[in-house]
Protein backbone atom coordinates (compact mmCIF):
# COMPACT_ATOMS: atom_id res chain seq x y z
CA UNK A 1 -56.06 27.85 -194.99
CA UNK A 2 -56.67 27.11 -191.38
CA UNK A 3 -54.38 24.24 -189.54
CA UNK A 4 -57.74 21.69 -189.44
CA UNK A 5 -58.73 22.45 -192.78
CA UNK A 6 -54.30 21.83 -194.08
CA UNK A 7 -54.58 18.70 -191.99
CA UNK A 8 -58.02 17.49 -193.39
CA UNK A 9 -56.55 17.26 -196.33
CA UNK A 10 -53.53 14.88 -194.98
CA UNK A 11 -56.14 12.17 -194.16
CA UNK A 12 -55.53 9.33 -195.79
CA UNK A 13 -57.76 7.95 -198.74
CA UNK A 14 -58.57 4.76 -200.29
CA UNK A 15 -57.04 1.70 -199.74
CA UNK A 16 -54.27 3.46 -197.99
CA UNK A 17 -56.28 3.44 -195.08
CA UNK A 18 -55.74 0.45 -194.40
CA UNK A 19 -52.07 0.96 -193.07
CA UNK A 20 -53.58 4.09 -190.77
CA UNK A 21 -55.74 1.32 -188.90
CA UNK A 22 -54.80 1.09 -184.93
CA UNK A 23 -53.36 -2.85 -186.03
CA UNK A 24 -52.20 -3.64 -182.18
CA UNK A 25 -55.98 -3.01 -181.35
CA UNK A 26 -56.89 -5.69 -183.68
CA UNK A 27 -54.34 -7.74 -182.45
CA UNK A 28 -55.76 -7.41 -178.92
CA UNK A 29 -59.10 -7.80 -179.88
CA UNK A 30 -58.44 -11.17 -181.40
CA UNK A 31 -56.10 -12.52 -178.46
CA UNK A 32 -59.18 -11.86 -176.34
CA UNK A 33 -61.39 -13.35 -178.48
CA UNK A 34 -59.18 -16.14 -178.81
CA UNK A 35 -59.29 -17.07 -175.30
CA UNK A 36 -63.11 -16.81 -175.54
CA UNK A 37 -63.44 -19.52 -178.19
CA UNK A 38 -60.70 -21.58 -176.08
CA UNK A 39 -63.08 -21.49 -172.60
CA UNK A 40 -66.63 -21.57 -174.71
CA UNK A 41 -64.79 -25.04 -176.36
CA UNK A 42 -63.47 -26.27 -172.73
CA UNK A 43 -67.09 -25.76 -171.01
CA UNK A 44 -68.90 -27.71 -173.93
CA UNK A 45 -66.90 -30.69 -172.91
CA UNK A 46 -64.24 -30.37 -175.51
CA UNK A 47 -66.72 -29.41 -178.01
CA UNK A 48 -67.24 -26.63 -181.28
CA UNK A 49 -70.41 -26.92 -180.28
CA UNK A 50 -73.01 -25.36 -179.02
CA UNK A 51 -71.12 -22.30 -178.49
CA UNK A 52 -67.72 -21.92 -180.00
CA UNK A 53 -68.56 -22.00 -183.50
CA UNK A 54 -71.18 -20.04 -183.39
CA UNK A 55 -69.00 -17.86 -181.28
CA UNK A 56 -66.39 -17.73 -183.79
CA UNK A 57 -68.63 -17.26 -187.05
CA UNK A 58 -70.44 -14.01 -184.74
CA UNK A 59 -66.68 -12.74 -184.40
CA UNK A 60 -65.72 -13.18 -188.00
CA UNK A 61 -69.08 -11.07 -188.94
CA UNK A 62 -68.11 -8.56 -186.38
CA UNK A 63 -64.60 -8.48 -187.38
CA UNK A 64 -66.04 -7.68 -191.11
CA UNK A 65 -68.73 -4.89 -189.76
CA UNK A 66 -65.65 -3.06 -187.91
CA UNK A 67 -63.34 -2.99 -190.97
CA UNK A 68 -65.99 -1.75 -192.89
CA UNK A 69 -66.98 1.22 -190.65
CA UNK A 70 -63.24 2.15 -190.26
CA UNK A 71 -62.95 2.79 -193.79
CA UNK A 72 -65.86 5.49 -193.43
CA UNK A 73 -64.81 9.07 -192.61
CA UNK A 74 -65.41 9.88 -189.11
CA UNK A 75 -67.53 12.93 -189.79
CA UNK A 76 -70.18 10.23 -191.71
CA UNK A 77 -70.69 8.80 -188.02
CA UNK A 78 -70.79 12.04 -186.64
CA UNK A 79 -73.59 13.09 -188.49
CA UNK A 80 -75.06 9.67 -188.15
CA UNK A 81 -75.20 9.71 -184.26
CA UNK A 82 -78.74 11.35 -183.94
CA UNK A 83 -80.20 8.72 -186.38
CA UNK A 84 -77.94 6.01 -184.35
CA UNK A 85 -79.74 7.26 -181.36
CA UNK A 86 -83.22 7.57 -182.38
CA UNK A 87 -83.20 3.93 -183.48
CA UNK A 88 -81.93 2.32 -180.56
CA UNK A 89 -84.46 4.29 -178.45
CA UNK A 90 -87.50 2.85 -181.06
CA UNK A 91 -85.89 -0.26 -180.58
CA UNK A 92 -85.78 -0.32 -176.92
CA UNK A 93 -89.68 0.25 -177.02
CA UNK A 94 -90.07 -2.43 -179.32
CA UNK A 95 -88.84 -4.74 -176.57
CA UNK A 96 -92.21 -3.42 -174.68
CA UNK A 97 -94.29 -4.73 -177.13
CA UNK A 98 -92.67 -7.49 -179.02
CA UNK A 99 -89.78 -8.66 -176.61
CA UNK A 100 -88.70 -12.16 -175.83
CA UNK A 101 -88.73 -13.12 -172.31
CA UNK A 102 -85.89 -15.14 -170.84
CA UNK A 103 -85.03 -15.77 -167.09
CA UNK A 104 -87.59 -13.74 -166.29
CA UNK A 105 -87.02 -10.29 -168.40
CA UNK A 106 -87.64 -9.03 -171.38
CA UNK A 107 -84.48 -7.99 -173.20
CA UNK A 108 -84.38 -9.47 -177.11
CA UNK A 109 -86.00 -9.26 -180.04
CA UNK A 110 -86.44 -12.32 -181.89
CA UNK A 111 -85.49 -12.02 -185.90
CA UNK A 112 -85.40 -15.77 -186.27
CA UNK A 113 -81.30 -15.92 -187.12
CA UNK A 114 -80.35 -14.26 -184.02
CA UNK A 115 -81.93 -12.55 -181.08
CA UNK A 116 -81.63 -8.93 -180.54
CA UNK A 117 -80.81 -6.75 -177.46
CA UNK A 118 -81.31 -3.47 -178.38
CA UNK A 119 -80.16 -2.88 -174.39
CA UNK A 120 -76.24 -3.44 -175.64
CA UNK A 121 -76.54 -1.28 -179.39
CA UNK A 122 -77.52 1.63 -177.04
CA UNK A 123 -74.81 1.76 -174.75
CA UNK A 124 -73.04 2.86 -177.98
CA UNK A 125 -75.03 5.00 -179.53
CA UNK A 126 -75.62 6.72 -176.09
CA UNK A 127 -72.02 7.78 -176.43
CA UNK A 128 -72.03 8.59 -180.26
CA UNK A 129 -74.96 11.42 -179.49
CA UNK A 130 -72.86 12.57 -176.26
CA UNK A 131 -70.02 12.66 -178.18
CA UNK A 132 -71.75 14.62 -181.45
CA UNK A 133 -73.50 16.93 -178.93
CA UNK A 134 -70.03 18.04 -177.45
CA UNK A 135 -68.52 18.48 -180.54
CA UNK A 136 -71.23 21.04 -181.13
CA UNK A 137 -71.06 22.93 -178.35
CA UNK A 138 -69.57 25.47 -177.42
CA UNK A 139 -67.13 24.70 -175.16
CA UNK A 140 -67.66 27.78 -172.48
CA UNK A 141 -71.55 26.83 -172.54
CA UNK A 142 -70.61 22.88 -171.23
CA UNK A 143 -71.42 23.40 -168.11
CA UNK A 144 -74.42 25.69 -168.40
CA UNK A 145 -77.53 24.29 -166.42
CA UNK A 146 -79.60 24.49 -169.82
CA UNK A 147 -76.71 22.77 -171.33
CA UNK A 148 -76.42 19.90 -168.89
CA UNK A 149 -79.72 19.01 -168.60
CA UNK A 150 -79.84 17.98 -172.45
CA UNK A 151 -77.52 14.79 -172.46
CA UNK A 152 -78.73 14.10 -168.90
CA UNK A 153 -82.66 13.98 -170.98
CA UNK A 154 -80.60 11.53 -173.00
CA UNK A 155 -79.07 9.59 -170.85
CA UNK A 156 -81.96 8.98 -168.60
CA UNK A 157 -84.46 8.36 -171.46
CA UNK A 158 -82.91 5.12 -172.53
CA UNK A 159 -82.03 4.07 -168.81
CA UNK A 160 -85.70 4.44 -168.09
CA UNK A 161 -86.05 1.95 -170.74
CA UNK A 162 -84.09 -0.51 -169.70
CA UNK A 163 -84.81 -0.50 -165.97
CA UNK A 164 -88.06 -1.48 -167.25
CA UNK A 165 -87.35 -4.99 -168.58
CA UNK A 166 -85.76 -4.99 -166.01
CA UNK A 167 -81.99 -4.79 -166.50
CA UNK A 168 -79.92 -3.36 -163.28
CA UNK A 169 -76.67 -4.14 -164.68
CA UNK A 170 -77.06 -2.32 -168.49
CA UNK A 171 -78.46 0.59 -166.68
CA UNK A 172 -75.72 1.36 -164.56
CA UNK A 173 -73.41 0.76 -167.80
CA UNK A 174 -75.65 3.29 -169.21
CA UNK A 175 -75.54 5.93 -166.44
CA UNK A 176 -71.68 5.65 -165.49
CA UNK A 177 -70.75 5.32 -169.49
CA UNK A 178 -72.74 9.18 -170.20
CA UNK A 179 -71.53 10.23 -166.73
CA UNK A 180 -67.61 9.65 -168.13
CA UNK A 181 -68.48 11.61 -171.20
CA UNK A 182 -69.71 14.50 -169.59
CA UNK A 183 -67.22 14.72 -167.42
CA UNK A 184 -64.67 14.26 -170.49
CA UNK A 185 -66.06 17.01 -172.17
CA UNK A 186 -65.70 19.09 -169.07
CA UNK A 187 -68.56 19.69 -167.30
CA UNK A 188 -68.00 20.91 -163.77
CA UNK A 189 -67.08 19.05 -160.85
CA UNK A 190 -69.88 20.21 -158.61
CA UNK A 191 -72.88 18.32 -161.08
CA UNK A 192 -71.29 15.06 -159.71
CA UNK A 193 -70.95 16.01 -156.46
CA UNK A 194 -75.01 16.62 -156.89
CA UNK A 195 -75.41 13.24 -158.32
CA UNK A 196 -73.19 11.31 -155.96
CA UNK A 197 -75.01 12.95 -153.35
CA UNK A 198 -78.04 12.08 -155.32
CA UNK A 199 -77.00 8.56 -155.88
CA UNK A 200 -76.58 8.09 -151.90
CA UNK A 201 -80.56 9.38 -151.09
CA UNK A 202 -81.23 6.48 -154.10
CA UNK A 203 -79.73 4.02 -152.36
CA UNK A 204 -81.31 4.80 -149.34
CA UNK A 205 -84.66 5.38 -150.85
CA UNK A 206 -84.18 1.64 -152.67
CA UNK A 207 -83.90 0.16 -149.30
CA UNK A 208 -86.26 1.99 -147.82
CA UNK A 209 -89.30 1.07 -149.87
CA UNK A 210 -88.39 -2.47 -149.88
CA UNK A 211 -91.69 -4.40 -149.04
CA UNK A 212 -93.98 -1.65 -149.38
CA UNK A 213 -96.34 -0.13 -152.01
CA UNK A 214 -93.60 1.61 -153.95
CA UNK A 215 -90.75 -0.91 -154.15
CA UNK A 216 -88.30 0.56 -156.31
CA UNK A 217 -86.76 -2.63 -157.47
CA UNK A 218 -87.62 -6.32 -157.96
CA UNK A 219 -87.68 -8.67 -155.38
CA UNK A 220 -84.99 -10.89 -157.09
CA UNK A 221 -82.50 -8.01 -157.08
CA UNK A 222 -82.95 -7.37 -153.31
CA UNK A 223 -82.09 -11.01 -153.22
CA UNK A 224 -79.26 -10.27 -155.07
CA UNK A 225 -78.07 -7.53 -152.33
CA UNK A 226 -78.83 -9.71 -149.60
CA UNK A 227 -76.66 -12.62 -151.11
CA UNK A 228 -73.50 -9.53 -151.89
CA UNK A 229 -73.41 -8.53 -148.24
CA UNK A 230 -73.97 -12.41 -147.10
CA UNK A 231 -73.51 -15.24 -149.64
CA UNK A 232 -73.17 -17.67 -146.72
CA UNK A 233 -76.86 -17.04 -145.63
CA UNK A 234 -78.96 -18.62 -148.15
CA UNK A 235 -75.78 -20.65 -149.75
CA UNK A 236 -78.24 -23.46 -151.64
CA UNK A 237 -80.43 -20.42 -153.33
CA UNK A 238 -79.86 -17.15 -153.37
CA UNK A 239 -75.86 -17.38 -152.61
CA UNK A 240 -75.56 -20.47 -154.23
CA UNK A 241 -74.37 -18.31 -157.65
CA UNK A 242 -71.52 -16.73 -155.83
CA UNK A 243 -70.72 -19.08 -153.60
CA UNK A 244 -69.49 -21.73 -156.28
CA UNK A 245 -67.90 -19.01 -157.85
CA UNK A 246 -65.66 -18.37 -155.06
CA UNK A 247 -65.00 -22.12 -154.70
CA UNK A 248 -63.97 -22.23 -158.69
CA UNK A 249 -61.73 -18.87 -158.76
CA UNK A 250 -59.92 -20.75 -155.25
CA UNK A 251 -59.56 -24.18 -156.48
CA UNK A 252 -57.09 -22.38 -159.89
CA UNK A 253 -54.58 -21.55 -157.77
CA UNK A 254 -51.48 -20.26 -159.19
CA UNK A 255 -51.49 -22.11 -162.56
CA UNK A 256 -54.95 -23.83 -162.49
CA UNK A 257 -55.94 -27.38 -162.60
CA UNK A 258 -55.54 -27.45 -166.57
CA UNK A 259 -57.03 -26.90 -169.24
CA UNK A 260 -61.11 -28.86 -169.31
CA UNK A 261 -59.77 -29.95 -166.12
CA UNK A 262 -62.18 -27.77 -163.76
CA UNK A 263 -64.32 -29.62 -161.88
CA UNK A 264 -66.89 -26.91 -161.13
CA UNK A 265 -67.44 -25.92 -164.81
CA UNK A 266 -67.33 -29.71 -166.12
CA UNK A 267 -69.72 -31.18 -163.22
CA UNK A 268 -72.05 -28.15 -163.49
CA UNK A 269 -71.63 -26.67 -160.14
CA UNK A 270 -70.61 -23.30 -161.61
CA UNK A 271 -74.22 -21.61 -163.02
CA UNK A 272 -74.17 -19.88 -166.26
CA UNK A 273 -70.59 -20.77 -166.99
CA UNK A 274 -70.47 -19.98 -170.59
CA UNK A 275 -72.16 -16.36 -170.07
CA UNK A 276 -71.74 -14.11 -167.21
CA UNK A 277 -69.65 -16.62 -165.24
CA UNK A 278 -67.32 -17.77 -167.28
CA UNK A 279 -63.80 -15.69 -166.00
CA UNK A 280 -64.51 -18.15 -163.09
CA UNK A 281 -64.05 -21.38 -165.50
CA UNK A 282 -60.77 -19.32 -167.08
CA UNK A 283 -59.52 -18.49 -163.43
CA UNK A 284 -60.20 -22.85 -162.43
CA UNK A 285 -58.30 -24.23 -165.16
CA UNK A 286 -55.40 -21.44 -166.06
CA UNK A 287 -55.22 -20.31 -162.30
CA UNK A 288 -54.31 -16.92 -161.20
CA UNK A 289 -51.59 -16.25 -163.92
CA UNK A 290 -54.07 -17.57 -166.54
CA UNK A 291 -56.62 -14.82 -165.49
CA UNK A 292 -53.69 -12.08 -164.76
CA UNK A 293 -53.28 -12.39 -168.50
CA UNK A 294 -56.54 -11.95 -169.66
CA UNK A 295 -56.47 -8.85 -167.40
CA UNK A 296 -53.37 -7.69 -169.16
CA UNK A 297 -54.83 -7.88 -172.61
CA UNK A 298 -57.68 -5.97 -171.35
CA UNK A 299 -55.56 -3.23 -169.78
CA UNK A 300 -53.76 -2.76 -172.93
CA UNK A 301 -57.00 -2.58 -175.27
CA UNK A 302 -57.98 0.16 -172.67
CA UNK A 303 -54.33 1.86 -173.04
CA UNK A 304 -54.54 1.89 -176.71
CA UNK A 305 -58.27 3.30 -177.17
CA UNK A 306 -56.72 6.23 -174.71
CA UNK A 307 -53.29 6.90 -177.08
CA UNK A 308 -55.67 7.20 -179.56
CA UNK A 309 -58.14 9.70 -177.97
CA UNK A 310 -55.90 11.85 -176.53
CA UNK A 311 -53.39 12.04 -179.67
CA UNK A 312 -56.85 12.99 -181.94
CA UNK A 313 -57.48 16.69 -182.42
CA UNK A 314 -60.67 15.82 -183.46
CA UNK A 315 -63.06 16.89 -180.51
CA UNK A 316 -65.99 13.84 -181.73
CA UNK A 317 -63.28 10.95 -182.33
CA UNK A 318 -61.46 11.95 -178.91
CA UNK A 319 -65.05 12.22 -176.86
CA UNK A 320 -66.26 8.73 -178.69
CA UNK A 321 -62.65 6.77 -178.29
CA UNK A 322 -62.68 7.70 -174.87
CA UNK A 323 -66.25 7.27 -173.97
CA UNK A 324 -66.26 3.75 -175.77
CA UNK A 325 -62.60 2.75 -174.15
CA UNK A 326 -64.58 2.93 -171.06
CA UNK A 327 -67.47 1.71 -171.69
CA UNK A 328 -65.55 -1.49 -172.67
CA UNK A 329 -63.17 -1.01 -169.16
CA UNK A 330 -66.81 -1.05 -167.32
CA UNK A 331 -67.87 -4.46 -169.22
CA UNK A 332 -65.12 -5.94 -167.44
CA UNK A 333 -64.37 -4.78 -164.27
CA UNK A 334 -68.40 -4.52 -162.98
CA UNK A 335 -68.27 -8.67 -164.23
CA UNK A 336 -64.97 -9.59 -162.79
CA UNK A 337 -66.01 -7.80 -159.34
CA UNK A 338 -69.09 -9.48 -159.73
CA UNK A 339 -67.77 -13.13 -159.75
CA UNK A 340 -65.32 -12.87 -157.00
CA UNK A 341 -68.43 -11.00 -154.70
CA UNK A 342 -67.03 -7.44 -154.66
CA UNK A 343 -70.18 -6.38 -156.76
CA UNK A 344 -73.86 -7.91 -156.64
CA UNK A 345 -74.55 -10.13 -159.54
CA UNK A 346 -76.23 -8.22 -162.28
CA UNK A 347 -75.71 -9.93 -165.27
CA UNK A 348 -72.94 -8.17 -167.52
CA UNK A 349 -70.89 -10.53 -169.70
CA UNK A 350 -67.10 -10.47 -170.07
CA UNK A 351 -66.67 -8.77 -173.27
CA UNK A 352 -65.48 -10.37 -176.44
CA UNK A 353 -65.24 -13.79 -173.90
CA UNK A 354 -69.16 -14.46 -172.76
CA UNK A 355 -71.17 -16.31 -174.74
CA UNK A 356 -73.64 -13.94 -176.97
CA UNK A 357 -74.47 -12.30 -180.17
CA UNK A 358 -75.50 -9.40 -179.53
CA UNK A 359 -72.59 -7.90 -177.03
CA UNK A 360 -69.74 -9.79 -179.62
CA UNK A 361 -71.41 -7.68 -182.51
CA UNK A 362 -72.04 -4.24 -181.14
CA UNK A 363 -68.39 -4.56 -179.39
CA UNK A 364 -66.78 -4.65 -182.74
CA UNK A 365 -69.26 -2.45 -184.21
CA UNK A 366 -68.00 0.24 -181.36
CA UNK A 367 -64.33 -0.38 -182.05
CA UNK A 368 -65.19 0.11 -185.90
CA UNK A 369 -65.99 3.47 -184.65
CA UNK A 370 -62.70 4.25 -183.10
CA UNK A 371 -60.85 2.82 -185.78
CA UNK A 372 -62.68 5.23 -188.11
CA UNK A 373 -61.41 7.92 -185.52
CA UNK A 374 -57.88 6.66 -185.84
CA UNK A 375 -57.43 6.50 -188.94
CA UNK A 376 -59.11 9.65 -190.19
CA UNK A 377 -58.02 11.54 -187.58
CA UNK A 378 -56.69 15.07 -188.35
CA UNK A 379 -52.84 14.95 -189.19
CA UNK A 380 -49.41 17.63 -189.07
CA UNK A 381 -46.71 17.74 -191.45
């Protein structure tokens, strides 16, 4: 008997599963969410509704959906990822043809309960297939060119996609998420060095074509450029996002003005302050400590998710903590650099905080998936 197939055997089964769970990751995950239901409550005016409830009912669902797929064997998902995949890729077209428009894209799919972003359930299963794929190969062939240029096909198929509707800020979750994985699985060093080399002729080439035939990007996200390098210049439009921002995370202070006490958030000076902008309305009325902390809880959802990668011997769980762990660290660190102007706006919520279905439920979903790894990860005597 080989030493996978003797510890195989040691996973747990049935109910006793339930102890094997990674509980301080569940802990974490409803701390944060806490804090989300206390700032969706504050910006309502002291109110359940419109958002908190909802909020907390979406949580409760998602809480139920990751329990569930912890208590299925790991190599269930595994086999699951292609299918995963395929459907988020069907669904991503779907948005071509039956999307729902919204602030000027075309991201959900309306199925009357809820509305659908197939755009966040694929920067999931993007990792699930990288992950599966890895497991499968051979790990001499990884860096093969004919090897390589598969997940890049699938990684750039679903990016495509969602430049389309157009979504900057999911795409570059998209790219930098499969770009970890690779280089987790251990791909060579010099295929970045092409692509960052790659990713500076992009950047030139994006601000080269702007206002000719073959303008690479929107006008709007130009604008968006123009107002990272200089909010002051257009400070009642195009800066005007950022630039109350900055006022709200400066007026917190150390400990904040208190709590529904922010007067950018409760006079509607701060846009979109229960979505993408509302670490700003946490940073106003809990201050800089307030904000540290929410940091902290972060950092320590990202420490566990590692623990538990690199203690798995299983190649699949270890790829797919690790590629979700940062996935999530991406969430929020591209929308906290955002809303104090180190990044251009491009519209990622603060996980498990923002306001929104579908991130809140594809989130848990995702850390169903490494508790599954957790707990049926191979064990020793």
């Amino acid at each position: 008997m080989s030493y996978l197939e003797y510890n195989v055997k040691r996973v747990p089964t049935g109910l006793s599963k339930i102890l094997y769970l990674n509980w301080p990751l569940i802990l974490l995950l409803m701390a944060v969410a806490s804090v989300g239901f206390l700032m969706l409550y504050s910006v309502a005016g002291g109110s359940l509704e419109p958002w908190a409830e909802p909020q907390m009912k979406r949580f409760a669902l998602g809480m139920a959906a990751m329990l569930t797929i912890a208590m299925v064997p790991i190599w269930f998902w595994r086999n699951m990822a292609g299918l995963a995949y395929g459907v988020s890729i069907l669904l991503l077209l779907a948005v071509e043809f039956f999307g729902t428009t919204g602030m000027g894209a075309t991201r959900w799919i309306d199925l009357g309960f809820m509305r659908l972003q197939p755009s966040e359930l694929t920067k999931i299963t993007l990792v699930m297939i990288l992950a599966a794929y890895y497991d499968w190969l051979d790990i001499r062939r990884t860096s093969h060119p004919l090897w390589v240029a598969i997940p890049l096909i699938l990684i750039l198929l679903p990016t495509f996609l969602v430049l389309k509707q157009p979504d900057l800020g999911t795409a570059i979750l998209l790219v930098a998420g499969g770009g970890t994985v690779m280089f987790l699985a251990g791909v060579s060093w010099w295929y970045f060095g092409v692509v960052i080399a790659g990713v500076g002729g992009l950047v030139f080439a994006v601000f080269a074509s702007r206002g000719t035939d073959w303008q690479l990007i929107k006008d709007y996200q130009f604008r968006r450029i123009d107002t990272f390098l200089d909010p002051s210049s257009d400070p009642l439009g195009a800066g005007y996002h950022i630039t109350q921002s900055k006022i709200a995370l400066g007026s917190g202070g150390w400990t904040g003005r208190g709590f529904m006490q922010g007067t950018q958030s409760r006079l509607n000076f701060l846009p979109e302050k229960h979505t993408d902008f509302i670490f700003t309305t946490l940073a106003e009325e809990f201050g800089f400590l307030g904000a540290s902390s929410l940091l902290v809880l972060y950092g320590l959802i990202i420490l566990f998710c590692f623990y538990s990668a690199f203690s798995n011997k299983d190649r699949f769980g270890s790829l797919l903590t690790l590629g979700i762990g940062t996935t999530f660290f991406l969430f929020f660190a591209i929308n906290m650099s955002m809303v104090m102007g180190l990044a251009p706006v491009v519209g990622v919520p603060l996980p498990m905080v923002s306001y929104g279905g579908s991130a809140m439920l594809v989130l848990l979903v995702a850390f169903g998936l490494t508790q599954s790894a957790h707990v049926h990860r191979p064990r020793g005597r």
